[in-house]
PDB file of N, CA and C in Angstrom:
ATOM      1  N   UNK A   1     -24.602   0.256   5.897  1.00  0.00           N
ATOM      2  CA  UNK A   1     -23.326   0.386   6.583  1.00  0.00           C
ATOM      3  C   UNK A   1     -22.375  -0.725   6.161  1.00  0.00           C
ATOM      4  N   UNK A   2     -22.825  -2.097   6.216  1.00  0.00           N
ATOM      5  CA  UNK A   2     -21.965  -3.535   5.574  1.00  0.00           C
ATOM      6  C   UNK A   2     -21.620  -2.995   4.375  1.00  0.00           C
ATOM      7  N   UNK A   3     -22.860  -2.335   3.412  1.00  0.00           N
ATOM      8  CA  UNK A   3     -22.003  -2.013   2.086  1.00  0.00           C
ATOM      9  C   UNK A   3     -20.198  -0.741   2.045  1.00  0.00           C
ATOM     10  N   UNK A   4     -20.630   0.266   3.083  1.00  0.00           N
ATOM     11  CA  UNK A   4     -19.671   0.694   2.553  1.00  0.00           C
ATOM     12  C   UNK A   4     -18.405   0.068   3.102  1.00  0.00           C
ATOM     13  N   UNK A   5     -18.645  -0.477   3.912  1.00  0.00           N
ATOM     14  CA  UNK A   5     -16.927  -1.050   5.134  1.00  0.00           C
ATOM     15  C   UNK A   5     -16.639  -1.783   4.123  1.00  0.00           C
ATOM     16  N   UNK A   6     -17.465  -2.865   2.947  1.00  0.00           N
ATOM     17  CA  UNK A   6     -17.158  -3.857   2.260  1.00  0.00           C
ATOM     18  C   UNK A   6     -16.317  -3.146   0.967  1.00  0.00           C
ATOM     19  N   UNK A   7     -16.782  -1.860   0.740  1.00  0.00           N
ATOM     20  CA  UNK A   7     -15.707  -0.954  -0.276  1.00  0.00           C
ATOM     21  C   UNK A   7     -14.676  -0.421   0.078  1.00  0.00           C
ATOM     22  N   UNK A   8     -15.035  -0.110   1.517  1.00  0.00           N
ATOM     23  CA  UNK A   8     -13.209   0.293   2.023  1.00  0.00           C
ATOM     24  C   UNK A   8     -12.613  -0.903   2.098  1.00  0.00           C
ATOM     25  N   UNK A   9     -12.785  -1.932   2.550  1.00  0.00           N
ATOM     26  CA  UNK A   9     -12.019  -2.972   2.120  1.00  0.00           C
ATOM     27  C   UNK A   9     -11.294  -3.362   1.165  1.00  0.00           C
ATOM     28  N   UNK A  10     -12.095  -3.446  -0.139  1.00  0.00           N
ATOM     29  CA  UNK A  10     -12.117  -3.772  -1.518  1.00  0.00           C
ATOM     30  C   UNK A  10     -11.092  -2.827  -2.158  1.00  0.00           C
ATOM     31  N   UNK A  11     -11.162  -1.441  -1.257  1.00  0.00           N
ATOM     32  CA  UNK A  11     -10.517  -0.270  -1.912  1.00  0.00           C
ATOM     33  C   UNK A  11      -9.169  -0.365  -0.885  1.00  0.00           C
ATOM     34  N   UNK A  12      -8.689  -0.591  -0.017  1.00  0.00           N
ATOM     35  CA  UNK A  12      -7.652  -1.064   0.732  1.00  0.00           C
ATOM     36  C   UNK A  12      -6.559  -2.391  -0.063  1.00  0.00           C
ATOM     37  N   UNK A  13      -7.380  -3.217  -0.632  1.00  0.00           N
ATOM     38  CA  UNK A  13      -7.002  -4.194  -0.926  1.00  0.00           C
ATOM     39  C   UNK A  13      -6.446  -3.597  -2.559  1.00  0.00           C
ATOM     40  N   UNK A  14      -7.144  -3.242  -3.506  1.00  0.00           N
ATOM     41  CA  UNK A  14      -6.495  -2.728  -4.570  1.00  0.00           C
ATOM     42  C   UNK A  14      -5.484  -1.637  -4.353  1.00  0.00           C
ATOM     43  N   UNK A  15      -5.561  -0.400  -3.383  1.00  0.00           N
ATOM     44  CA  UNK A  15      -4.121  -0.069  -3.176  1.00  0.00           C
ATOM     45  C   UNK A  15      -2.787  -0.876  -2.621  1.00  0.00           C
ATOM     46  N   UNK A  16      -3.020  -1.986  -2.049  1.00  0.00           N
ATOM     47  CA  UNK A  16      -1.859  -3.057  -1.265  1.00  0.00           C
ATOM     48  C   UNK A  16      -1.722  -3.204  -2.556  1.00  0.00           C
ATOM     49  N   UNK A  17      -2.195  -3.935  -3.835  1.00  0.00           N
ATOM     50  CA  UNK A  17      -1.639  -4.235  -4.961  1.00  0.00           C
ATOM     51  C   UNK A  17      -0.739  -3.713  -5.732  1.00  0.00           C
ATOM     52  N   UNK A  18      -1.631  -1.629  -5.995  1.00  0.00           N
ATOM     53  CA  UNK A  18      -0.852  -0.740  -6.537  1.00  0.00           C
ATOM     54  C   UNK A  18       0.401  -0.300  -5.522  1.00  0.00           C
ATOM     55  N   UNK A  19       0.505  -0.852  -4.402  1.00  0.00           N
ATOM     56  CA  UNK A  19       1.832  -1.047  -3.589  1.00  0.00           C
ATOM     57  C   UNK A  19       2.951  -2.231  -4.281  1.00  0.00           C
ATOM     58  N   UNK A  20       2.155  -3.181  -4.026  1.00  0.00           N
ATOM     59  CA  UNK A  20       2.899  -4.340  -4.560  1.00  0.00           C
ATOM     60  C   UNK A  20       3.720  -3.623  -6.425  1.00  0.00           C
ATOM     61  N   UNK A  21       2.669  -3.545  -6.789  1.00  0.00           N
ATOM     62  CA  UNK A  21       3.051  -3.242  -8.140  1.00  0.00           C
ATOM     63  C   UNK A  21       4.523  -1.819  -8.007  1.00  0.00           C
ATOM     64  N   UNK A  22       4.046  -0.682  -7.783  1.00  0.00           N
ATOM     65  CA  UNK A  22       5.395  -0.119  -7.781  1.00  0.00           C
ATOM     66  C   UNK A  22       6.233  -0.514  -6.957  1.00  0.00           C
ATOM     67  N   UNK A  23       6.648  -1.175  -5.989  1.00  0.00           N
ATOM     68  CA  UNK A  23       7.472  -1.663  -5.503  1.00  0.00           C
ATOM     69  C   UNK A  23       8.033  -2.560  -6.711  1.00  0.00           C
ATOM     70  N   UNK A  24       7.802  -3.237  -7.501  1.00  0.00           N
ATOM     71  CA  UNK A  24       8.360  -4.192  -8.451  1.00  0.00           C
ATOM     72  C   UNK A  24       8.930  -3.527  -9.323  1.00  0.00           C
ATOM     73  N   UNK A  25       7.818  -2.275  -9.833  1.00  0.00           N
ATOM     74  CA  UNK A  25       8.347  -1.334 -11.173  1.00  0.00           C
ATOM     75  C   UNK A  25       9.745  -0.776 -10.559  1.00  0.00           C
ATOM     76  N   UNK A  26      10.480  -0.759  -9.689  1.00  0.00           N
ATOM     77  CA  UNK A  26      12.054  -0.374  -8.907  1.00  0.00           C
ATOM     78  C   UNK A  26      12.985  -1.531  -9.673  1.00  0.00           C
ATOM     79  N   UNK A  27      12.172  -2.297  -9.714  1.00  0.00           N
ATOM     80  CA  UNK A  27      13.491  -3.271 -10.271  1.00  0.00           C
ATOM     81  C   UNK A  27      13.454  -3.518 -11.874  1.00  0.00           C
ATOM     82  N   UNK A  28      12.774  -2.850 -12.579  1.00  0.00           N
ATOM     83  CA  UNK A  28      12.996  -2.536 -13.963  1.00  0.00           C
ATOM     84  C   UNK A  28      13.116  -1.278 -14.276  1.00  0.00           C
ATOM     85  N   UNK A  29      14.405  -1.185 -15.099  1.00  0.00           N
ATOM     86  CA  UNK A  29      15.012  -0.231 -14.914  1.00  0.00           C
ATOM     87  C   UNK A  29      13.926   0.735 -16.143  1.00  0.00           C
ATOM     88  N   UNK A  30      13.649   2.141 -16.007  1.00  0.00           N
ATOM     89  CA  UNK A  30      13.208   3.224 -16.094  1.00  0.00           C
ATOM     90  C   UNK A  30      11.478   3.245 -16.285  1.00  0.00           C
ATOM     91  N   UNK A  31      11.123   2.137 -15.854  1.00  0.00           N
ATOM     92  CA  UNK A  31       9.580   1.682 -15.864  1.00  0.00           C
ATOM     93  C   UNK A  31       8.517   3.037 -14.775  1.00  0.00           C
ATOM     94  N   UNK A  32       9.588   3.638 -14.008  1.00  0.00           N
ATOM     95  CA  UNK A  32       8.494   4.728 -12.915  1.00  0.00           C
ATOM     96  C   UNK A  32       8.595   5.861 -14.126  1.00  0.00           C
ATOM     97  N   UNK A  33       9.449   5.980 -14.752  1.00  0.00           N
ATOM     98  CA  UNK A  33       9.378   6.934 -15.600  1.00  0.00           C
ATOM     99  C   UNK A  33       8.195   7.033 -16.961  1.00  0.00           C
ATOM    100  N   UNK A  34       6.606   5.643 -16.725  1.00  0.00           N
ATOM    101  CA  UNK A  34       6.338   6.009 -17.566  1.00  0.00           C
ATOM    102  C   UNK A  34       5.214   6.692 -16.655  1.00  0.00           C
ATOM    103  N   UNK A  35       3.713   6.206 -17.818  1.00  0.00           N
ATOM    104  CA  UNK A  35       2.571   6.986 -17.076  1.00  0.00           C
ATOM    105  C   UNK A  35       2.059   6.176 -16.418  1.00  0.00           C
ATOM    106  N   UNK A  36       2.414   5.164 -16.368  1.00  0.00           N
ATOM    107  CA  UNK A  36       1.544   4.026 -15.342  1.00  0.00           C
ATOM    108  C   UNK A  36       2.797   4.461 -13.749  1.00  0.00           C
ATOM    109  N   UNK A  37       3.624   4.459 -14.298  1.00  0.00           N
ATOM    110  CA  UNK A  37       5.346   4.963 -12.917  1.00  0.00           C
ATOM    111  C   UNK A  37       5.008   5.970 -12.568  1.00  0.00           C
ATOM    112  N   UNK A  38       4.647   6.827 -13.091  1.00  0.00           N
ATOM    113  CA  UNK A  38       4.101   8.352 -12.699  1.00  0.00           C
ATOM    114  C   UNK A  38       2.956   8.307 -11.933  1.00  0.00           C
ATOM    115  N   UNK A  39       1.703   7.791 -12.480  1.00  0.00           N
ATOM    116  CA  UNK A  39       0.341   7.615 -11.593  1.00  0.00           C
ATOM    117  C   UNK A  39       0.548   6.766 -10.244  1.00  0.00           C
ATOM    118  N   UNK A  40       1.391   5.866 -10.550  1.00  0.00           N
ATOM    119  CA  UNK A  40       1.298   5.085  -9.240  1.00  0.00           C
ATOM    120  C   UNK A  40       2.686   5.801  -7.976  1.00  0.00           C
ATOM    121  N   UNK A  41       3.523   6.498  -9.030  1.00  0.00           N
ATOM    122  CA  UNK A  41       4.417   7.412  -7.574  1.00  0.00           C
ATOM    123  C   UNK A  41       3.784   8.415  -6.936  1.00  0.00           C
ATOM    124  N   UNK A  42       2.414   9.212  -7.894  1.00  0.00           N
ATOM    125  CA  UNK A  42       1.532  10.344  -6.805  1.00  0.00           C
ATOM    126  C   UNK A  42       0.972   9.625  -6.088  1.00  0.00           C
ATOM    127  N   UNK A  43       0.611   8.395  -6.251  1.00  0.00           N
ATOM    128  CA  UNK A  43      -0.840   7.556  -5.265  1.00  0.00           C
ATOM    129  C   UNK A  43      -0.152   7.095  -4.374  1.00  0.00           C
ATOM    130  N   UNK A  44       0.847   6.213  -4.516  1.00  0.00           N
ATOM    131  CA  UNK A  44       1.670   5.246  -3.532  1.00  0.00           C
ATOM    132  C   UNK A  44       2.734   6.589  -2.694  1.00  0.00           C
ATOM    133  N   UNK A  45       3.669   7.199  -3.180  1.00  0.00           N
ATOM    134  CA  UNK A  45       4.924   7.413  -2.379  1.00  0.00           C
ATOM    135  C   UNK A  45       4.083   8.281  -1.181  1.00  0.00           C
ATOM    136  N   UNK A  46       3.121   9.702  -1.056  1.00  0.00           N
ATOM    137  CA  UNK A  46       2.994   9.502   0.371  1.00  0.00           C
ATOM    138  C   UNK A  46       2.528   8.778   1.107  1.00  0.00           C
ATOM    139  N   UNK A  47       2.020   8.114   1.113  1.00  0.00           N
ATOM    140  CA  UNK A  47       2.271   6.576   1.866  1.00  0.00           C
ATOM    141  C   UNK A  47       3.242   6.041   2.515  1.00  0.00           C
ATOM    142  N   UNK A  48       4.084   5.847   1.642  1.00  0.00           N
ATOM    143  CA  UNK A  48       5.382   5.197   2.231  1.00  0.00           C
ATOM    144  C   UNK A  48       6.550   6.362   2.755  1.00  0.00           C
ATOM    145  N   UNK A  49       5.898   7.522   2.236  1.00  0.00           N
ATOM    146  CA  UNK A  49       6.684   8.496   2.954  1.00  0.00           C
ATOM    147  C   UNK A  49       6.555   8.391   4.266  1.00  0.00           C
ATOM    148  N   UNK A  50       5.542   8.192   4.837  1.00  0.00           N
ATOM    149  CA  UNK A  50       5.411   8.024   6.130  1.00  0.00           C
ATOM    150  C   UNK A  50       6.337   6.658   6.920  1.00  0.00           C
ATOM    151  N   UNK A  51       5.960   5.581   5.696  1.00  0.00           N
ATOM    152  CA  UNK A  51       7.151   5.054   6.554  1.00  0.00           C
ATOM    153  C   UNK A  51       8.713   5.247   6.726  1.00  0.00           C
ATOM    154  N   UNK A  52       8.760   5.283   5.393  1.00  0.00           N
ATOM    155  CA  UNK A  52      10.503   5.729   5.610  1.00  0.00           C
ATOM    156  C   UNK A  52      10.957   6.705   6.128  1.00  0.00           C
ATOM    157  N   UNK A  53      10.077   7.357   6.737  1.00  0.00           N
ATOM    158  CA  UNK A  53      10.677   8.582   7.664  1.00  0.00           C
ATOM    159  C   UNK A  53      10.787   8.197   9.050  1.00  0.00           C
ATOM    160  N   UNK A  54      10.207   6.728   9.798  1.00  0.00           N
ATOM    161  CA  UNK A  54      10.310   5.838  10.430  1.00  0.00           C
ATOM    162  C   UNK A  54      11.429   5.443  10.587  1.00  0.00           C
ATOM    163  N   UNK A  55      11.408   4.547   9.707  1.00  0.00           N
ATOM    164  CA  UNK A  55      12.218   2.759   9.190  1.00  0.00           C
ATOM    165  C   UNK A  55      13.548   3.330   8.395  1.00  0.00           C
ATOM    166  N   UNK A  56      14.334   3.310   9.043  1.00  0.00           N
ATOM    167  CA  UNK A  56      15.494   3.406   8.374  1.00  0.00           C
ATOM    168  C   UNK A  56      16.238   2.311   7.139  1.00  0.00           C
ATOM    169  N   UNK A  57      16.877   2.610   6.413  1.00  0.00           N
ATOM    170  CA  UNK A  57      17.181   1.632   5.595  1.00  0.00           C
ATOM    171  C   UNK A  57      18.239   0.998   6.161  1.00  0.00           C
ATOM    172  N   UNK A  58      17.762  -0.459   5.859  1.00  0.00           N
ATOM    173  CA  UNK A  58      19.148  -1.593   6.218  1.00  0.00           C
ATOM    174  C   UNK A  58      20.223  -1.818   5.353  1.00  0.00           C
ATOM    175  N   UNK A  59      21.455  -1.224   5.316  1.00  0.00           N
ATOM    176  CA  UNK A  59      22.197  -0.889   4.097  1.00  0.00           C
ATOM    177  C   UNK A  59      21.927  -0.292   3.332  1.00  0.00           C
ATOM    178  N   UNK A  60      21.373  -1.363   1.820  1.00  0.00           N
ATOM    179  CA  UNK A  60      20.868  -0.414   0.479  1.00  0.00           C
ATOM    180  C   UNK A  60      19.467  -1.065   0.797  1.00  0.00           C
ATOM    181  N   UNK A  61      19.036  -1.975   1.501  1.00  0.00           N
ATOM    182  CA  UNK A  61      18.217  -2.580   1.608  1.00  0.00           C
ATOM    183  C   UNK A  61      16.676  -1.741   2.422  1.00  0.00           C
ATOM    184  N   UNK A  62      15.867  -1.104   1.288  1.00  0.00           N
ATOM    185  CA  UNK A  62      14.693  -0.563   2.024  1.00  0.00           C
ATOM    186  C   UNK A  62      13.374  -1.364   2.366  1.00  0.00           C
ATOM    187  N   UNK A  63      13.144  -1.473   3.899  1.00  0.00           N
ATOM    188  CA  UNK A  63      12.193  -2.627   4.440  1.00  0.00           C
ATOM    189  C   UNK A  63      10.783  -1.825   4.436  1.00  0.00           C
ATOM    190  N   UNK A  64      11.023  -0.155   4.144  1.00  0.00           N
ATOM    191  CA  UNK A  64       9.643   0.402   4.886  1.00  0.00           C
ATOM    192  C   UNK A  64       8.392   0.090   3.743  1.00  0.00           C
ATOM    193  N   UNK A  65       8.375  -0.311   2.620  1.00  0.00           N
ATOM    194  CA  UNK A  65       7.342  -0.603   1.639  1.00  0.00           C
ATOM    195  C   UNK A  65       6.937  -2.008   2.346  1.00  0.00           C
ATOM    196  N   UNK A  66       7.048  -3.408   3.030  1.00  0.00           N
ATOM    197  CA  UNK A  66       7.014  -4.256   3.962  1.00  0.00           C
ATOM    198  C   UNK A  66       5.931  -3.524   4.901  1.00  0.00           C
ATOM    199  N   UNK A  67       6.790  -3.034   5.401  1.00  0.00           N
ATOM    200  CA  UNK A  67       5.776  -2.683   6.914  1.00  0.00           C
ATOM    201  C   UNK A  67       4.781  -2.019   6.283  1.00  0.00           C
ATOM    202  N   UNK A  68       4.989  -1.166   5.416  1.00  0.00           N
ATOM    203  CA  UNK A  68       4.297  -0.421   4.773  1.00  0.00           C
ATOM    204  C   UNK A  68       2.696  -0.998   4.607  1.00  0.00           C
ATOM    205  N   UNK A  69       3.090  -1.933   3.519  1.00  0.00           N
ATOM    206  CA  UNK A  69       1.859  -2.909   3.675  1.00  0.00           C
ATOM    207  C   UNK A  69       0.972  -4.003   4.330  1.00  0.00           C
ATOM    208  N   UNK A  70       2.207  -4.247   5.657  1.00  0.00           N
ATOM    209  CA  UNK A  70       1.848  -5.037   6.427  1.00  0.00           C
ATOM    210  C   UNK A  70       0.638  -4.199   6.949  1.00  0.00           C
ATOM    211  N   UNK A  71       0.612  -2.896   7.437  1.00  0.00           N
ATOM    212  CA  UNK A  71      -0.071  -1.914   8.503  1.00  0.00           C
ATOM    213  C   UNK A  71      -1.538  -2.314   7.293  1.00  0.00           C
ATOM    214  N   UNK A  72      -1.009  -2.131   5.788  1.00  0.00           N
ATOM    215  CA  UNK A  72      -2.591  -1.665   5.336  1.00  0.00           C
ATOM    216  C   UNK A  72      -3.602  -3.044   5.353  1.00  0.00           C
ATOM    217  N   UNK A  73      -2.836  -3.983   5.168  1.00  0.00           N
ATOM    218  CA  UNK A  73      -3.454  -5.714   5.039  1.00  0.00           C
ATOM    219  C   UNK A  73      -4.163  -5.528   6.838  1.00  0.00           C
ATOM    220  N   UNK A  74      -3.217  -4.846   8.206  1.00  0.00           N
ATOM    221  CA  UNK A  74      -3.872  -4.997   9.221  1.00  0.00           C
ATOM    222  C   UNK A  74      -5.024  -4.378   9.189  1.00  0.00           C
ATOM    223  N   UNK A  75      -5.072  -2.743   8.502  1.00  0.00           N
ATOM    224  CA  UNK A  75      -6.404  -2.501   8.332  1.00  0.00           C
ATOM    225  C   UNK A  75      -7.003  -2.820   7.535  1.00  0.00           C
ATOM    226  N   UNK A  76      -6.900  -3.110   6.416  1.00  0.00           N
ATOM    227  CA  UNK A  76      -8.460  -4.099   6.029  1.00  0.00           C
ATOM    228  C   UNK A  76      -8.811  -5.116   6.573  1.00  0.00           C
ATOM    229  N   UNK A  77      -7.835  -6.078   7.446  1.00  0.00           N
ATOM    230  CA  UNK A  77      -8.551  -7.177   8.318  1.00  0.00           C
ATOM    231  C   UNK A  77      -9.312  -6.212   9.450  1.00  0.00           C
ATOM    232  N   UNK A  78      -9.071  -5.249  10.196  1.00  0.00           N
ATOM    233  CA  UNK A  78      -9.699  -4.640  11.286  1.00  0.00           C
ATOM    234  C   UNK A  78     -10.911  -4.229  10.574  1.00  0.00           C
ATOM    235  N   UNK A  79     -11.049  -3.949   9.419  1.00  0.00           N
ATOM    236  CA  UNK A  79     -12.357  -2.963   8.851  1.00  0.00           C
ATOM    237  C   UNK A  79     -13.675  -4.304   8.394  1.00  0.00           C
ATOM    238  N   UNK A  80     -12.582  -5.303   8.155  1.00  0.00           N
ATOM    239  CA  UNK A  80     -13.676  -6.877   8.115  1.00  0.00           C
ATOM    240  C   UNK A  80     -14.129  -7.168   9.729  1.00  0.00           C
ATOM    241  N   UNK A  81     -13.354  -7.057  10.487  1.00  0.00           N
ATOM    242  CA  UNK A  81     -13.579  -7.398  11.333  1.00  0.00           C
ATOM    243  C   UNK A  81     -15.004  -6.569  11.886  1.00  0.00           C
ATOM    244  N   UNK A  82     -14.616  -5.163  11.624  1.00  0.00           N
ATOM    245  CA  UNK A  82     -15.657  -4.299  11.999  1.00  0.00           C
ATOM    246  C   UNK A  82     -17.026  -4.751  11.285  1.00  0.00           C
ATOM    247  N   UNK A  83     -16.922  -4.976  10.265  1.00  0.00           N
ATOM    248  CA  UNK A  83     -17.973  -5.390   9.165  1.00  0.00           C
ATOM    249  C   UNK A  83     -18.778  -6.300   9.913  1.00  0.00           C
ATOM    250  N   UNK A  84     -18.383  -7.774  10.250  1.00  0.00           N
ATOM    251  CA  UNK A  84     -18.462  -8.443  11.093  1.00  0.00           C
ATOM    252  C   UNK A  84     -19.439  -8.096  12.111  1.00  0.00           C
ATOM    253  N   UNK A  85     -19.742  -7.069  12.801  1.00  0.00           N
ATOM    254  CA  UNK A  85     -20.290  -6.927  13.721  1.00  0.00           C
ATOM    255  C   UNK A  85     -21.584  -6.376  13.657  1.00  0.00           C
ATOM    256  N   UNK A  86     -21.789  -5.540  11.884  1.00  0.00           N
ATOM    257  CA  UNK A  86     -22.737  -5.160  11.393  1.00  0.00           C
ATOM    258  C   UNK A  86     -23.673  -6.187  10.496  1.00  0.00           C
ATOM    259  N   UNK A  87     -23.302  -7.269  10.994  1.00  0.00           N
ATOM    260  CA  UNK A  87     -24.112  -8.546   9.950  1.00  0.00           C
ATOM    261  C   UNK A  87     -25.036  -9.125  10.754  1.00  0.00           C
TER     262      UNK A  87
END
């Protein structure tokens, strides 16, 4: 049971990255347009679809990729935490 909570973790934590990462590929200009922009807009955007259907944008300024990842960093600390209890 420790083993698999320790892969959802592990696997939580490398999507926050592939978050981090297309969130950055936005600010170079035509970089989603390749195949690494492409793979990571099927994996990442419903995701954040969920938030921005929330979180409105502040001006031009979009916060919901933020919360976005704040929620997933809370669940992998909750899923350590859970881990935690199986040791």
């Amino acid at each position: 049971m420790t083993f698999i909570i320790l892969v959802l973790a592990r696997l939580l934590q490398y999507y926050s990255y592939a978050l981090i990462i297309y969130i950055l590929m936005s600010w170079i200009p035509s970089a989603r347009e390749t195949s690494i922009g492409v793979f990571l807009a099927k994996v990442c955007e419903p995701y954040l679809e969920v938030f921005r259907r929330v979180i409105p944008p502040i001006g031009m300024l979009d916060i919901s990729p933020i919360v976005a990842i704040f929620v997933l960093n809370l669940a992998g600390m909750g899923i350590q935490q859970l881990g935690m209890w199986f040791i």
